[in-house]
N, C-alpha and C. Protein backbone atom coordinates (compact mmCIF):
# COMPACT_ATOMS: atom_id res chain seq x y z
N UNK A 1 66.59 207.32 134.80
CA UNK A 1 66.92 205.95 134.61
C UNK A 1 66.98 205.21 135.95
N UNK A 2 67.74 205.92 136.88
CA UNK A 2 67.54 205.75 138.58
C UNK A 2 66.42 205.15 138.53
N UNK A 3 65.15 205.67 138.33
CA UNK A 3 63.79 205.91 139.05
C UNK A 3 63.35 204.99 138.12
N UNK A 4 63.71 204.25 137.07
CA UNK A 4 63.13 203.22 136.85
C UNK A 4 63.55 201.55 137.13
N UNK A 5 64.76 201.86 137.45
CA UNK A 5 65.84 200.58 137.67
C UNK A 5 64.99 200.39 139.46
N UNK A 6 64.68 201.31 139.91
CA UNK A 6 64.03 201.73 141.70
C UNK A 6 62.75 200.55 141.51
N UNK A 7 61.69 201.28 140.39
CA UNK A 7 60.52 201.02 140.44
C UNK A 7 60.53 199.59 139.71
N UNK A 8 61.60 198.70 139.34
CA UNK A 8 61.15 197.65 138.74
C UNK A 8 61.80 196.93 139.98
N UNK A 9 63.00 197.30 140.83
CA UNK A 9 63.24 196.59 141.97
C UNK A 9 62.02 196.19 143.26
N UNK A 10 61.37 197.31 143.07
CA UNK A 10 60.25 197.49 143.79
C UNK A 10 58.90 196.88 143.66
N UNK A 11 58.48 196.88 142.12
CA UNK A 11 57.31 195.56 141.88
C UNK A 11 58.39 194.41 142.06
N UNK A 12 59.59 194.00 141.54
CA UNK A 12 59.52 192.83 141.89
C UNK A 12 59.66 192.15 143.11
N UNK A 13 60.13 193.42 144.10
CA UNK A 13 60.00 192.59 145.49
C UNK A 13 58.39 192.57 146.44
N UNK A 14 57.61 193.47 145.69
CA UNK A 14 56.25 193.34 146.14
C UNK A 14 55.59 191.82 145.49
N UNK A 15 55.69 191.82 144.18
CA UNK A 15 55.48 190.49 143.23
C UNK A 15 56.11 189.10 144.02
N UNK A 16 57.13 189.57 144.62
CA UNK A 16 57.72 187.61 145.20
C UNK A 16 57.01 188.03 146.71
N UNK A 17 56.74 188.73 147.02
CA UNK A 17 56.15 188.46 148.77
C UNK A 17 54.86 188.13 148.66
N UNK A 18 54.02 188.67 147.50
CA UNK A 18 52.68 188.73 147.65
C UNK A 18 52.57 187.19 146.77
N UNK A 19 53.69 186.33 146.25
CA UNK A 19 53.71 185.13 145.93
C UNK A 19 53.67 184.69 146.84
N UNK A 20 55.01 184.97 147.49
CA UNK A 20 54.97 184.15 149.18
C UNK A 20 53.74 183.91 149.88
N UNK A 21 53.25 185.04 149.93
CA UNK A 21 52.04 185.19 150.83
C UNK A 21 51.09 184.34 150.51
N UNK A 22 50.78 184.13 149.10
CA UNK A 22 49.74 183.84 148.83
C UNK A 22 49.78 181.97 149.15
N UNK A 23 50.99 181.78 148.61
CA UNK A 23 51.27 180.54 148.63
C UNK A 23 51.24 179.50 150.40
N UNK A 24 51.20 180.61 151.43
CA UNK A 24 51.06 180.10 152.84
C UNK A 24 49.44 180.70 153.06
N UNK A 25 48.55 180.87 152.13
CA UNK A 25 47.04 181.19 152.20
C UNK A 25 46.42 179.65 151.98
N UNK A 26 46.10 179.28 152.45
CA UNK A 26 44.77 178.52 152.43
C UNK A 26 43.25 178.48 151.24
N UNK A 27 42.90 178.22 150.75
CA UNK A 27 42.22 178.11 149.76
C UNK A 27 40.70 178.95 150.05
N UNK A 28 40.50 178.45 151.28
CA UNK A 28 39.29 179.08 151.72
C UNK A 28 39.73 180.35 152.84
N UNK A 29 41.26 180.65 152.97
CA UNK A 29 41.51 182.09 153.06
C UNK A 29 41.14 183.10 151.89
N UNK A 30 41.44 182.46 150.87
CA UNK A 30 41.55 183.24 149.55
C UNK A 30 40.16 183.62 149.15
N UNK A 31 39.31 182.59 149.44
CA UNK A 31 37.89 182.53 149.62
C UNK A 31 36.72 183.30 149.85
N UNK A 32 37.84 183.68 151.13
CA UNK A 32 36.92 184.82 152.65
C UNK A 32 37.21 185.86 152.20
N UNK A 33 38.49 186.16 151.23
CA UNK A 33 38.54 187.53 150.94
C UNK A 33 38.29 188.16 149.35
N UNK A 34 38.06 187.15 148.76
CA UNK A 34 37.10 186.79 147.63
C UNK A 34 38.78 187.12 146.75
N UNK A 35 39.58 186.16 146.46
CA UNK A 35 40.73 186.56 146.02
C UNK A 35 41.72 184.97 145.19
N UNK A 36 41.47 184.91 144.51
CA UNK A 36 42.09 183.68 143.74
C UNK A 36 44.22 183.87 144.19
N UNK A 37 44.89 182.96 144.04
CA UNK A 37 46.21 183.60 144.29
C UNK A 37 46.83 183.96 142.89
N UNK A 38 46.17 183.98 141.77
CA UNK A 38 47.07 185.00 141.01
C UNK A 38 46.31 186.27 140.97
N UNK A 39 44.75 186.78 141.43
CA UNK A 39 44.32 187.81 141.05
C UNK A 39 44.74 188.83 142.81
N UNK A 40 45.57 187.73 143.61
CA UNK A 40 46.10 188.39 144.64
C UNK A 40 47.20 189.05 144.38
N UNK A 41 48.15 188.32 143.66
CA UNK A 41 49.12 188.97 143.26
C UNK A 41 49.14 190.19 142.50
N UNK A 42 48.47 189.81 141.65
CA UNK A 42 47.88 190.94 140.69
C UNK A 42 47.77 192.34 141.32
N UNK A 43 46.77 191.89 142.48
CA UNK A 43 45.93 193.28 143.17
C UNK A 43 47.51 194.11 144.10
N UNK A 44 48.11 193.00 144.62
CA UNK A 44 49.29 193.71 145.13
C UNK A 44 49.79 194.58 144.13
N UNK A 45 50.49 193.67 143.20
CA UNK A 45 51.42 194.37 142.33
C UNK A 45 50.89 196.25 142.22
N UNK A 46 49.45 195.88 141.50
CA UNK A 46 48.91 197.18 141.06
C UNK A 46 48.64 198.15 141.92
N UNK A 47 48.61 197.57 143.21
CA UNK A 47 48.67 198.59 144.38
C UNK A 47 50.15 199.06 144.69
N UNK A 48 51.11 198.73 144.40
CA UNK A 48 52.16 198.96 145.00
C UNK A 48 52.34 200.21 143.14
N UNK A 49 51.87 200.03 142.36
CA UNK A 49 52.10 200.86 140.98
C UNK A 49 51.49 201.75 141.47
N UNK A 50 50.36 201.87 141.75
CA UNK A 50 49.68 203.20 141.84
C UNK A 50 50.41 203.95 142.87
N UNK A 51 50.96 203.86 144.07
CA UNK A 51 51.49 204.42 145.02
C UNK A 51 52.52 204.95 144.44
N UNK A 52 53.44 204.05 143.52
CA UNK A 52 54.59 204.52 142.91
C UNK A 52 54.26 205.83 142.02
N UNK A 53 52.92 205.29 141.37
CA UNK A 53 52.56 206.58 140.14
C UNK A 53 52.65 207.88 141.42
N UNK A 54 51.49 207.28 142.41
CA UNK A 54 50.75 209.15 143.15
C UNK A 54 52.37 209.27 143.57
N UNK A 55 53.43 209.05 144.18
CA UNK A 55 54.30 209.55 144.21
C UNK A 55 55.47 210.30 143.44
N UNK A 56 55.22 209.56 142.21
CA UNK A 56 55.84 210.64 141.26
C UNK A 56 55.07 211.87 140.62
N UNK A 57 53.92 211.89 140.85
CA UNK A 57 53.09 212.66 140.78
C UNK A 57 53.22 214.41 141.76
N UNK A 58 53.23 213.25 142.72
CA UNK A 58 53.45 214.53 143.53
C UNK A 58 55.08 215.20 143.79
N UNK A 59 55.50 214.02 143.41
CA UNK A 59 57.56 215.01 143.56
C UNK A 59 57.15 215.83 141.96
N UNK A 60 56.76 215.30 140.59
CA UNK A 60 56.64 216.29 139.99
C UNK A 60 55.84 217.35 140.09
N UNK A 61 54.84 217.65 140.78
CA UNK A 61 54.17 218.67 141.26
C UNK A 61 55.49 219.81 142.18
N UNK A 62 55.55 219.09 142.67
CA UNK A 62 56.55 219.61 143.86
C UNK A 62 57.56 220.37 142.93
N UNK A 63 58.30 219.46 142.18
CA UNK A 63 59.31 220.08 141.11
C UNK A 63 58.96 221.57 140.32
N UNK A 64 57.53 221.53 140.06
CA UNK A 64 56.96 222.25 139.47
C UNK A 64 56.87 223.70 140.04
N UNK A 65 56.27 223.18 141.35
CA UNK A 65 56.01 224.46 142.35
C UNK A 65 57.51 225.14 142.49
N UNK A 66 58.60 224.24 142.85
CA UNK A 66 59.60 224.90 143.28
C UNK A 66 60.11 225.70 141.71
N UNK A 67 59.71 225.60 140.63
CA UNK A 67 60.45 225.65 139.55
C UNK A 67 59.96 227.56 139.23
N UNK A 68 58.71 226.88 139.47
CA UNK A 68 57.85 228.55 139.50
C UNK A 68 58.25 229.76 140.37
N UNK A 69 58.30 228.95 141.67
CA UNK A 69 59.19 230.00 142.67
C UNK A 69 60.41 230.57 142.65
N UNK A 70 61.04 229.62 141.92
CA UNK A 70 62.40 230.10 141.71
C UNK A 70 62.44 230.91 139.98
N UNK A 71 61.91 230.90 139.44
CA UNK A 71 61.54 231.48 138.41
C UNK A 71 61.28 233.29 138.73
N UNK A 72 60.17 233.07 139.27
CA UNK A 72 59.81 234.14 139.56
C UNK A 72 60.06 234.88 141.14
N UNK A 73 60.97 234.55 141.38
CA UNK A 73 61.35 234.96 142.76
C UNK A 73 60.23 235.37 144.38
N UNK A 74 59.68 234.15 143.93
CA UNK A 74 58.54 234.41 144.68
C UNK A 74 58.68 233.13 145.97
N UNK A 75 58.21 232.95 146.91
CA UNK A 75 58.39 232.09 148.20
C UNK A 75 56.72 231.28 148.20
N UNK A 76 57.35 229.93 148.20
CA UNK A 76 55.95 229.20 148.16
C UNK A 76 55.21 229.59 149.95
N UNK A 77 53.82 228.99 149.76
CA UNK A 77 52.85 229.67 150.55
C UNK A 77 52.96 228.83 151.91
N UNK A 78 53.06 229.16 153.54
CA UNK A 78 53.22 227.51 154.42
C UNK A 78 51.92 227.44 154.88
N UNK A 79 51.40 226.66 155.28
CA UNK A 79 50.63 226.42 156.04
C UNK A 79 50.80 225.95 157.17
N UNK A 80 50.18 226.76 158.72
CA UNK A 80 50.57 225.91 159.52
C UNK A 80 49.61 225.24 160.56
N UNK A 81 48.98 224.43 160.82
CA UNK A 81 48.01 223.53 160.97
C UNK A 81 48.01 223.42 163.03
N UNK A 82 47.25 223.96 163.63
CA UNK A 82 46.77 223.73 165.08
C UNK A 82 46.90 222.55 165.46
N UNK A 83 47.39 221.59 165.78
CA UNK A 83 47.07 220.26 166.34
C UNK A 83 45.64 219.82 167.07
N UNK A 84 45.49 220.94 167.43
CA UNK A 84 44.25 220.63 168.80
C UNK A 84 42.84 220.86 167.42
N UNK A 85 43.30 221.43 166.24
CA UNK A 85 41.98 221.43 165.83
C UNK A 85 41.61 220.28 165.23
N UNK A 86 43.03 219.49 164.78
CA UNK A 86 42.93 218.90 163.91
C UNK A 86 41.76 217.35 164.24
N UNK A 87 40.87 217.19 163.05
CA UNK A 87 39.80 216.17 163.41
C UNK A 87 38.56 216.80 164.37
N UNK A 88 38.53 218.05 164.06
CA UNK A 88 37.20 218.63 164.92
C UNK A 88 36.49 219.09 164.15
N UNK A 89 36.60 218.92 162.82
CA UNK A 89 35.70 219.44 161.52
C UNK A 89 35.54 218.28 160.83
């Protein structure tokens, strides 16, 4: 219930900025970026949903993994990543 009272606080404060925003845009700002100001809002809103979705996505993944491990008394796998390689492939 938390996590939905979160996620409606959260579109609506993405929903009044990306009003804001739009409303100090210029007509032929909106123009250049091929973006009317309600299909701006729009595009915010639904961007700020999807982030919300891949994130619950992945804490329930997460939930999952840990659920298995502890189930079966087994230790999830680490990975541990070189810095110096990283971006050389």
């Amino acid at each position: 219930m938390l996590r939905k009272i979160y996620r409606a606080m959260v579109l609506g404060q993405a929903a009044s900025a990306a009003y804001k925003t739009s409303a100090t845009m210029s007509d032929e700002i909106l123009d250049d970026i091929g973006q009317t100001r309600g299909s701006f809002v729009n595009n915010v809103i639904e961007s700020v949903r999807k982030e919300l979705d891949r994130e619950d996505r992945e804490a329930a993944a997460k939930k999952l993994a840990n659920n298995y491990h502890k189930n079966f008394g087994t230790k999830p796998a680490t990975a541990t990543v070189n810095p110096n390689l990283v971006g050389a492939v």
